[in-house]
C-alpha atoms as a PDB file:
ATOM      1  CA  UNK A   1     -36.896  27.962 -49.324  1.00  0.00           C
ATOM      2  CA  UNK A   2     -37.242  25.155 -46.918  1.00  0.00           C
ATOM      3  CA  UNK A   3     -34.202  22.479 -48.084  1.00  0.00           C
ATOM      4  CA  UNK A   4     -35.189  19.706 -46.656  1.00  0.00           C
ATOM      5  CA  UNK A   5     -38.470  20.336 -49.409  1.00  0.00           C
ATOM      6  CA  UNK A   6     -36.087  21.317 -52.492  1.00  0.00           C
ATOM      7  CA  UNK A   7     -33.068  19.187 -52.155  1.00  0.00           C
ATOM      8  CA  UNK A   8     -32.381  15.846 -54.074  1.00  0.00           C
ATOM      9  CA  UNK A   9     -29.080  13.870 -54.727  1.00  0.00           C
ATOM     10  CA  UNK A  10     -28.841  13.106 -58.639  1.00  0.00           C
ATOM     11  CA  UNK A  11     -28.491   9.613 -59.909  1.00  0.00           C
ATOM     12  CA  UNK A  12     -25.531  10.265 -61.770  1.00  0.00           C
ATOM     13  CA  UNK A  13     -24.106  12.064 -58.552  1.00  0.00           C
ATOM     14  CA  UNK A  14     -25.195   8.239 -56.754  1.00  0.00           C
ATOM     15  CA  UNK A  15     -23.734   6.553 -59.182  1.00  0.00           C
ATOM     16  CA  UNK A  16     -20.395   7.917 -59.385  1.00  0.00           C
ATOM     17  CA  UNK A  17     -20.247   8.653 -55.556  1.00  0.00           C
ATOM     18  CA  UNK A  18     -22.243   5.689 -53.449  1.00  0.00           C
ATOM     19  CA  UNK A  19     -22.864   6.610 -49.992  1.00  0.00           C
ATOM     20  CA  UNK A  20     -20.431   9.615 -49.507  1.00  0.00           C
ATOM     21  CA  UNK A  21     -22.783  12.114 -46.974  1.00  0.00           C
ATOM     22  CA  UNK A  22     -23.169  15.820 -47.359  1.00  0.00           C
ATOM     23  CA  UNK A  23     -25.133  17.496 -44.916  1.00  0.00           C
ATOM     24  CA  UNK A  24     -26.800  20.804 -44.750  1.00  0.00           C
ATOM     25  CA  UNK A  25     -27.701  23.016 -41.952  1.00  0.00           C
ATOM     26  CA  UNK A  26     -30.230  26.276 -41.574  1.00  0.00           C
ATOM     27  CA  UNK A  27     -30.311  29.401 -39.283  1.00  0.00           C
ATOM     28  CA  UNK A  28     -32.911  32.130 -39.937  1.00  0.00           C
ATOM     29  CA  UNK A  29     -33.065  35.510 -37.912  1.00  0.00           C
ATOM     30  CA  UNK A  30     -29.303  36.099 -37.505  1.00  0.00           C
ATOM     31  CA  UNK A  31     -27.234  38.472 -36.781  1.00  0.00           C
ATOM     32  CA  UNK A  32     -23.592  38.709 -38.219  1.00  0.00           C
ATOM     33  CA  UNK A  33     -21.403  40.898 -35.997  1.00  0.00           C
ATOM     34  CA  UNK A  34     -17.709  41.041 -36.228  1.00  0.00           C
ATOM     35  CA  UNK A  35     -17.303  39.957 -32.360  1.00  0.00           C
ATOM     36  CA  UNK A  36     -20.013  39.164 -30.169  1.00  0.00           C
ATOM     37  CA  UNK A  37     -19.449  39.627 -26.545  1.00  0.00           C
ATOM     38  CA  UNK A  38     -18.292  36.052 -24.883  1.00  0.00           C
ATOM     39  CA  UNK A  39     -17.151  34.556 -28.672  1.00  0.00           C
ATOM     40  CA  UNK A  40     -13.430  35.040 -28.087  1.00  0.00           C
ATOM     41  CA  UNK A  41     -13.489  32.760 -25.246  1.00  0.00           C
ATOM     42  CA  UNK A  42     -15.481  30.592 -26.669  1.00  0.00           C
ATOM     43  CA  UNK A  43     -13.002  30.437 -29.392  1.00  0.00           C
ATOM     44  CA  UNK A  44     -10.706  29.993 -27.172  1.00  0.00           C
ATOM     45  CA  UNK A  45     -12.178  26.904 -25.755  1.00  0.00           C
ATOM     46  CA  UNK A  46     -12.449  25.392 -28.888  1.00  0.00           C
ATOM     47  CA  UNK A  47      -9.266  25.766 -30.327  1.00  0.00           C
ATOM     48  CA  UNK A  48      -7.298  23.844 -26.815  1.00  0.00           C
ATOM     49  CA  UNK A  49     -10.052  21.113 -27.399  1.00  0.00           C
ATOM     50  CA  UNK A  50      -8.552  21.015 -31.475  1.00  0.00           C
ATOM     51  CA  UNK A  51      -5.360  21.113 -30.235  1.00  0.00           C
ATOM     52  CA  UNK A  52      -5.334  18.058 -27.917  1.00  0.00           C
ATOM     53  CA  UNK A  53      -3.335  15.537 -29.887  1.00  0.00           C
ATOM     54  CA  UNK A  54      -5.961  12.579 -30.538  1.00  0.00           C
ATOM     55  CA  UNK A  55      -8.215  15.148 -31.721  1.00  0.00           C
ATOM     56  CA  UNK A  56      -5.669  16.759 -34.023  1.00  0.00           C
ATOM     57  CA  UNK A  57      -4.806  13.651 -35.745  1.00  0.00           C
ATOM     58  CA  UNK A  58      -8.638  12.730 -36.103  1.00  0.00           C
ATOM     59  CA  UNK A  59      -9.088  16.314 -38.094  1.00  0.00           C
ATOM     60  CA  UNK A  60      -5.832  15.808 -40.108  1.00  0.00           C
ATOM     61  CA  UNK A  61      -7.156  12.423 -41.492  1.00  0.00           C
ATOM     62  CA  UNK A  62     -10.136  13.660 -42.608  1.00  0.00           C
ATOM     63  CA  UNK A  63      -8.363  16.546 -44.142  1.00  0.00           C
ATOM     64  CA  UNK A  64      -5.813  14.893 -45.979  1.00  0.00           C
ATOM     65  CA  UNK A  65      -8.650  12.811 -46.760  1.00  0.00           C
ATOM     66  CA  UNK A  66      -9.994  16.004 -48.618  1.00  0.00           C
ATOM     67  CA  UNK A  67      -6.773  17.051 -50.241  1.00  0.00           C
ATOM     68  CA  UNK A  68      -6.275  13.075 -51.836  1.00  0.00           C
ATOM     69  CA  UNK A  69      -9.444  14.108 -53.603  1.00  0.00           C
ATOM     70  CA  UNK A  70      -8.740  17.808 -54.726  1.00  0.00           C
ATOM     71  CA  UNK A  71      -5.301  16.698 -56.016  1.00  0.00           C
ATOM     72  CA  UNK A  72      -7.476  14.027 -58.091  1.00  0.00           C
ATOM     73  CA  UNK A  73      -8.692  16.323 -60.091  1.00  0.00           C
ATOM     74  CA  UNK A  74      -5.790  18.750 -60.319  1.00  0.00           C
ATOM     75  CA  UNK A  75      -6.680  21.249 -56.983  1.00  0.00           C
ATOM     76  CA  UNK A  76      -4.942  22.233 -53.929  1.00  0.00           C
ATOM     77  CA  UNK A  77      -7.355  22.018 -50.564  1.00  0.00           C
ATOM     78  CA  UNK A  78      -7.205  24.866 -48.869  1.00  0.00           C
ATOM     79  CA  UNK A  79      -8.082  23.192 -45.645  1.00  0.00           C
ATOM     80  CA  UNK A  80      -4.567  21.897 -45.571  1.00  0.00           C
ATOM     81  CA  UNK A  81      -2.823  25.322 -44.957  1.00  0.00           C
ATOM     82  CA  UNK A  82      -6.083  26.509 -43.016  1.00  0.00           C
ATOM     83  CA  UNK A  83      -5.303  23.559 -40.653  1.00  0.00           C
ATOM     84  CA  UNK A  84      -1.260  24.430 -40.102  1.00  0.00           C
ATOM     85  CA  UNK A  85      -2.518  28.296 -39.707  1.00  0.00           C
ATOM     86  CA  UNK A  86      -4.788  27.601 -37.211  1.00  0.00           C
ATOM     87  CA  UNK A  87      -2.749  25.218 -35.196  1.00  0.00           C
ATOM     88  CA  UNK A  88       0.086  27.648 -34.838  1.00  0.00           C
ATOM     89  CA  UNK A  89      -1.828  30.546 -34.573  1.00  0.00           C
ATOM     90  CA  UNK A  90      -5.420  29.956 -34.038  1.00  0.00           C
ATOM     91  CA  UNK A  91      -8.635  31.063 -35.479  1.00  0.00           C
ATOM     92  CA  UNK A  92      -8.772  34.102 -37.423  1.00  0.00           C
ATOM     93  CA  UNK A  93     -11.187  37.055 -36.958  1.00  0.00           C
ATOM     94  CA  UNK A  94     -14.128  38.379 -39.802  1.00  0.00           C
ATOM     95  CA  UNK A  95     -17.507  38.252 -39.119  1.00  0.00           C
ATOM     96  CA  UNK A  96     -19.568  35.571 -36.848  1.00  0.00           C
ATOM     97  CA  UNK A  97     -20.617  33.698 -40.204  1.00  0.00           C
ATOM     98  CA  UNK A  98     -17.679  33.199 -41.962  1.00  0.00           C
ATOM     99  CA  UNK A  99     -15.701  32.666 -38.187  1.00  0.00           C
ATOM    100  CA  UNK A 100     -18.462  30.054 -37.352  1.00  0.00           C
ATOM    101  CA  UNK A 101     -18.191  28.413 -40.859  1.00  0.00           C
ATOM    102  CA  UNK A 102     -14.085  28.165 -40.438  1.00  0.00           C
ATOM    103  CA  UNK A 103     -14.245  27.108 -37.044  1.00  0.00           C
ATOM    104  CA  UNK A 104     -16.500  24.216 -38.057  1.00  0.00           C
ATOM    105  CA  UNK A 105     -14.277  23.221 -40.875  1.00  0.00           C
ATOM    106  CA  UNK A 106     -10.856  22.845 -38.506  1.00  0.00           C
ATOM    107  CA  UNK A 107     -12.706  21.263 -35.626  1.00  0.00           C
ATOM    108  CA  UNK A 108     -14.450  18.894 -37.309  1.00  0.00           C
ATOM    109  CA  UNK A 109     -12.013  18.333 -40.309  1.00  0.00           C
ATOM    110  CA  UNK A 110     -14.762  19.153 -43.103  1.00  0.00           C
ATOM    111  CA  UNK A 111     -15.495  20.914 -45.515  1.00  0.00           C
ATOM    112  CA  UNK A 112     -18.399  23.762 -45.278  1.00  0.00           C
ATOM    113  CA  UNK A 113     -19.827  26.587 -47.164  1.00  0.00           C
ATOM    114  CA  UNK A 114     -22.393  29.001 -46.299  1.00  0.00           C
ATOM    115  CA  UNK A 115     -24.617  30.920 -48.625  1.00  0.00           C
ATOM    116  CA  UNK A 116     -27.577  32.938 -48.454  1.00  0.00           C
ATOM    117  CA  UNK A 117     -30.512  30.670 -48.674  1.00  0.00           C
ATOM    118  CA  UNK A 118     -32.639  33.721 -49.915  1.00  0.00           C
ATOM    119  CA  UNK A 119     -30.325  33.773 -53.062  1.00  0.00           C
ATOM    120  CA  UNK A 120     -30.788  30.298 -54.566  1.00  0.00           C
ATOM    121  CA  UNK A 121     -33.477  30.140 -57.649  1.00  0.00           C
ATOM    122  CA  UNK A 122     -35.589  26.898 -56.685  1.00  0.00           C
ATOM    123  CA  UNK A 123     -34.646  23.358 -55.859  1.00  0.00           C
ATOM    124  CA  UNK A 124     -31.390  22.456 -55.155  1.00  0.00           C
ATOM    125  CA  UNK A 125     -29.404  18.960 -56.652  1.00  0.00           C
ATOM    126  CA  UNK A 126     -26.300  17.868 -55.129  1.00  0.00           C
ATOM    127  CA  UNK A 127     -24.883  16.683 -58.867  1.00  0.00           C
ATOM    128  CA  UNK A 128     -22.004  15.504 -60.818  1.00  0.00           C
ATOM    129  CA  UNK A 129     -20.778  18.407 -63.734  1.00  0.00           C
ATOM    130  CA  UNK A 130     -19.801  17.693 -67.463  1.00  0.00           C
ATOM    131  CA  UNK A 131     -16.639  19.042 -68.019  1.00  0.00           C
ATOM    132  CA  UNK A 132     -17.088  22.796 -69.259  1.00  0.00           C
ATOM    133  CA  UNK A 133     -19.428  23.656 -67.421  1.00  0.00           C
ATOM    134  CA  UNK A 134     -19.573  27.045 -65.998  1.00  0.00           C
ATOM    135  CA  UNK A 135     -20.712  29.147 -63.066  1.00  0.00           C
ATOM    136  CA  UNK A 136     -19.405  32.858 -61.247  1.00  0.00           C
ATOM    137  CA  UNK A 137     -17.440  32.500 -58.508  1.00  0.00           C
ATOM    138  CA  UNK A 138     -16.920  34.128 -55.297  1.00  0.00           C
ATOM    139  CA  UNK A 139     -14.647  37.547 -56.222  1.00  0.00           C
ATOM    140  CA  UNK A 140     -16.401  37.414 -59.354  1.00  0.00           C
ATOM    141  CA  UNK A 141     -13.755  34.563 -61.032  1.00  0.00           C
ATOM    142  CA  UNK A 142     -15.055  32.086 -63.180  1.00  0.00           C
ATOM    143  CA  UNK A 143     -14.844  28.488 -62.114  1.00  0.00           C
ATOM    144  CA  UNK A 144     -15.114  26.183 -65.360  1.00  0.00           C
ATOM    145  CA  UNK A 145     -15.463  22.683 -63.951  1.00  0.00           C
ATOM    146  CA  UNK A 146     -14.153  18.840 -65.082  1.00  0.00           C
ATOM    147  CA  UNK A 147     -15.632  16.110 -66.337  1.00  0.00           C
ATOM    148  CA  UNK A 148     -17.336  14.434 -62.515  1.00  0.00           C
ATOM    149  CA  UNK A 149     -16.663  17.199 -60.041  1.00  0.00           C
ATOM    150  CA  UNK A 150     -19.127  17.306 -57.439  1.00  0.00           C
ATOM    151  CA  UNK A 151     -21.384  20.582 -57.954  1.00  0.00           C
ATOM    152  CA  UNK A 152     -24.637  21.793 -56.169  1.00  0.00           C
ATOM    153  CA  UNK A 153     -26.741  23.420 -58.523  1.00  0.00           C
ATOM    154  CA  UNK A 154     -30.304  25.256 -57.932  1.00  0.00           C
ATOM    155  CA  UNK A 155     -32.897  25.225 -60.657  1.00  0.00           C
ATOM    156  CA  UNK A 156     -31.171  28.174 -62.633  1.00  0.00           C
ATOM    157  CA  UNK A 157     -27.107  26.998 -62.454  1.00  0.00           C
ATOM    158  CA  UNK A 158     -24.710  25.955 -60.531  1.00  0.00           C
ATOM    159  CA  UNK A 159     -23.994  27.779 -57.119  1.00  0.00           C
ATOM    160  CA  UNK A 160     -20.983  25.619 -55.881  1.00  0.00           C
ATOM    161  CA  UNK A 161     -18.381  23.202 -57.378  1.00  0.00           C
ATOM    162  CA  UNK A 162     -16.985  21.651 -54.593  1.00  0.00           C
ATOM    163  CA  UNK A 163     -13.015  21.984 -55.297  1.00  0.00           C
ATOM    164  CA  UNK A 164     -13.473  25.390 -56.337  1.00  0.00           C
ATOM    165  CA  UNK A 165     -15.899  27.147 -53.870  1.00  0.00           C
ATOM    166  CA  UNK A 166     -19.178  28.591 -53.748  1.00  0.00           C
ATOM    167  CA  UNK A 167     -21.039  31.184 -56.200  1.00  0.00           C
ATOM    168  CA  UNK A 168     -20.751  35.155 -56.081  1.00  0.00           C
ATOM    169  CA  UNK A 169     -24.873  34.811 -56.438  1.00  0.00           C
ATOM    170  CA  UNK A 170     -25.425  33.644 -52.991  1.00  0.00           C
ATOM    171  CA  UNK A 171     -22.357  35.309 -51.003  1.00  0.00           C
ATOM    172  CA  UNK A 172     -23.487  35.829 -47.235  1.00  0.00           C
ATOM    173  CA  UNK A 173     -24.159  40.055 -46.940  1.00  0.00           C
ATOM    174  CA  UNK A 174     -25.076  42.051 -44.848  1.00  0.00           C
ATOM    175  CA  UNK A 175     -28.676  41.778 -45.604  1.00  0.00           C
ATOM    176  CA  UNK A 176     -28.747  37.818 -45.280  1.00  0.00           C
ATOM    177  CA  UNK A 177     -31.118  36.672 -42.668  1.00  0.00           C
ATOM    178  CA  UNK A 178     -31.309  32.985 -43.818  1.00  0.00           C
ATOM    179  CA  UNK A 179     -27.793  31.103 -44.034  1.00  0.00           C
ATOM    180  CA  UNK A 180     -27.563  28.177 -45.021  1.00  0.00           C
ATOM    181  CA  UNK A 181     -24.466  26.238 -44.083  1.00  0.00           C
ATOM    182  CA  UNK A 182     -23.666  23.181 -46.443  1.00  0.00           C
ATOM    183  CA  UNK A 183     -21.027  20.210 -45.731  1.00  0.00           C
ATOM    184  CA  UNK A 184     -19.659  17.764 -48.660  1.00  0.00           C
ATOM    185  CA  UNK A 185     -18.441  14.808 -48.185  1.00  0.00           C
ATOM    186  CA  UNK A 186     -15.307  12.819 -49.667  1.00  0.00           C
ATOM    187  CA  UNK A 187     -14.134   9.102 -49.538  1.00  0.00           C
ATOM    188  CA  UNK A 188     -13.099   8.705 -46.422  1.00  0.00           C
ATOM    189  CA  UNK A 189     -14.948  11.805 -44.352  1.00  0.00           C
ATOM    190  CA  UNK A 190     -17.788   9.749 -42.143  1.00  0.00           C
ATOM    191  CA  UNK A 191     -21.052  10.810 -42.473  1.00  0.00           C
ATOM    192  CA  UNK A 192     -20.853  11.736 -38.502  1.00  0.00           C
ATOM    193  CA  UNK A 193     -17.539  14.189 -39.131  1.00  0.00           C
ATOM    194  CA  UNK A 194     -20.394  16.465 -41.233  1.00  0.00           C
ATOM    195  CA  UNK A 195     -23.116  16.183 -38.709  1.00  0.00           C
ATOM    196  CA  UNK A 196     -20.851  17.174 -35.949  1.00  0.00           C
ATOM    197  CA  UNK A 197     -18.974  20.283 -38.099  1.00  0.00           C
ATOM    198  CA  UNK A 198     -22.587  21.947 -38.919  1.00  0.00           C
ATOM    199  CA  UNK A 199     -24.276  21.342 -35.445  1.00  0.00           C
ATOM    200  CA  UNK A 200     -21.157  23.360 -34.115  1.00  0.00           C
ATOM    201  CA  UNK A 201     -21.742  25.740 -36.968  1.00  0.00           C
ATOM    202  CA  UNK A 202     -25.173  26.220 -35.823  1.00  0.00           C
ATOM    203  CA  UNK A 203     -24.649  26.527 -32.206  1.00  0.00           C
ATOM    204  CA  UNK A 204     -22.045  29.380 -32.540  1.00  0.00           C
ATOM    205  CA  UNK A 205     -24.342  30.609 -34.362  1.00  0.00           C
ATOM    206  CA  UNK A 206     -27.976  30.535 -32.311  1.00  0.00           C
ATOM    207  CA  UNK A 207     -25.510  31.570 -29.596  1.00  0.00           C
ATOM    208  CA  UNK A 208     -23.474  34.288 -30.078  1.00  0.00           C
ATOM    209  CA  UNK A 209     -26.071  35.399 -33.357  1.00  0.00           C
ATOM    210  CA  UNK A 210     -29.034  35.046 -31.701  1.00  0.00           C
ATOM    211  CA  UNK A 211     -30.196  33.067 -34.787  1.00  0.00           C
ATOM    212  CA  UNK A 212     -32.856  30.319 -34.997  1.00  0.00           C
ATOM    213  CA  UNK A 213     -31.401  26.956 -35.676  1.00  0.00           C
ATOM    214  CA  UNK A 214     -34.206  25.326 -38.482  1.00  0.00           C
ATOM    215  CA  UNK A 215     -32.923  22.011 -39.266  1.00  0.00           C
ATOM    216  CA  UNK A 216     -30.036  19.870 -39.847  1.00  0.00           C
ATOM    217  CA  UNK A 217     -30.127  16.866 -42.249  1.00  0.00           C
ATOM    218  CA  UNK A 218     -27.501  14.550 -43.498  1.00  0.00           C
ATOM    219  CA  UNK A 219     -27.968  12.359 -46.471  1.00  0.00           C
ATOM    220  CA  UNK A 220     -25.543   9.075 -46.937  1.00  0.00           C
END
């Protein structure tokens, strides 16, 4: 699946939510090790250029921007205690995807989800949900959504609600050779914060996955 072919923004999604951006970005061919040679220090890097003060404030705007909008409809943000981790004592260690996806969220103050583009059935709608609605969460938990929460749904159901996380259906394994990485927007997060958090998403990783970056598109 090519997004940029199978992706559309709903009308009841414009209508409740004018001009807020999300943003997606695609990297075929890669590899997911736990530590590639040279990504500590690149880490490294990243996290003193977070850490400089103008820059910190910039990223806690946007995500207290985030957590004003969770707390709207009765969620915590994670970002919030990801950001006070990460500052005291910096950026945890998994796999390259899921480092790459949480570095992009605290540097840029976003926030990003990666899935296995293989996984989705058909198009994909960034949409608004009824309330009830329904999908399988990551961990297998079900996530049963409110009246206007922002989902993304593919042509079968929906595969992430926004201020509960992504589906179990298209968890990154070890088999995944496409990820896609996928930004939301909220008032208040500039279309530019999501354009910068997934082209440092896809950097790390062409660079330290040997991946092949495909596109990156930002809509609003």
């Amino acid at each position: 699946m090519n997004p940029s072919a199978f992706f559309s923004v709903s009308e009841a999604y414009r209508e409740a939510y004018p001009g807020l951006a999300f943003g997606w970005t695609l990297v075929s061919e890669c590899r997911n090790p736990e530590n590639p040679p040279g990504f500590d220090e690149a880490k490294h890097k990243l996290l003193r250029k977070m850490r400089k003060r103008e820059t910190l404030a910039a990223i806690t705007a946007r995500i207290e921007a985030y957590d004003r909008f969770f707390r709207s409809f009765g969620y915590d943000c994670p970002l919030t205690k990801h950001l006070k981790r990460t500052v005291n004592s910096g950026f945890p260690r998994y796999n390259l995807v899921v480092d790459a996806h949480f570095i992009a969220e605290m540097c840029a103050g976003i926030l990003v989800a990666a899935a296995d583009c293989d996984r989705f059935e058909g198009a994909l709608t960034l949409d608004v949900a009824r309330a009830g609605e329904s999908c399988l969460g990551l961990g297998r938990r079900e996530f049963v959504t409110k009246d206007r929460e922002i989902v993304l749904r593919d042509e079968q159901e929906i595969v992430c609600v926004l201020c509960q996380g992504a589906d179990e259906k298209t968890r990154v394994s070890a088999a995944t050779r496409r990820v896609l990485l996928y930004a939301y927007a909220v008032p208040g997060i500039e279309a530019e914060a999501i354009r910068e958090g997934l082209a440092l998403a896809a950097e790390l990783l062409s660079r330290f996955g040997e991946g092949r970056v495909e596109g990156l598109q930002v809509y609003g």
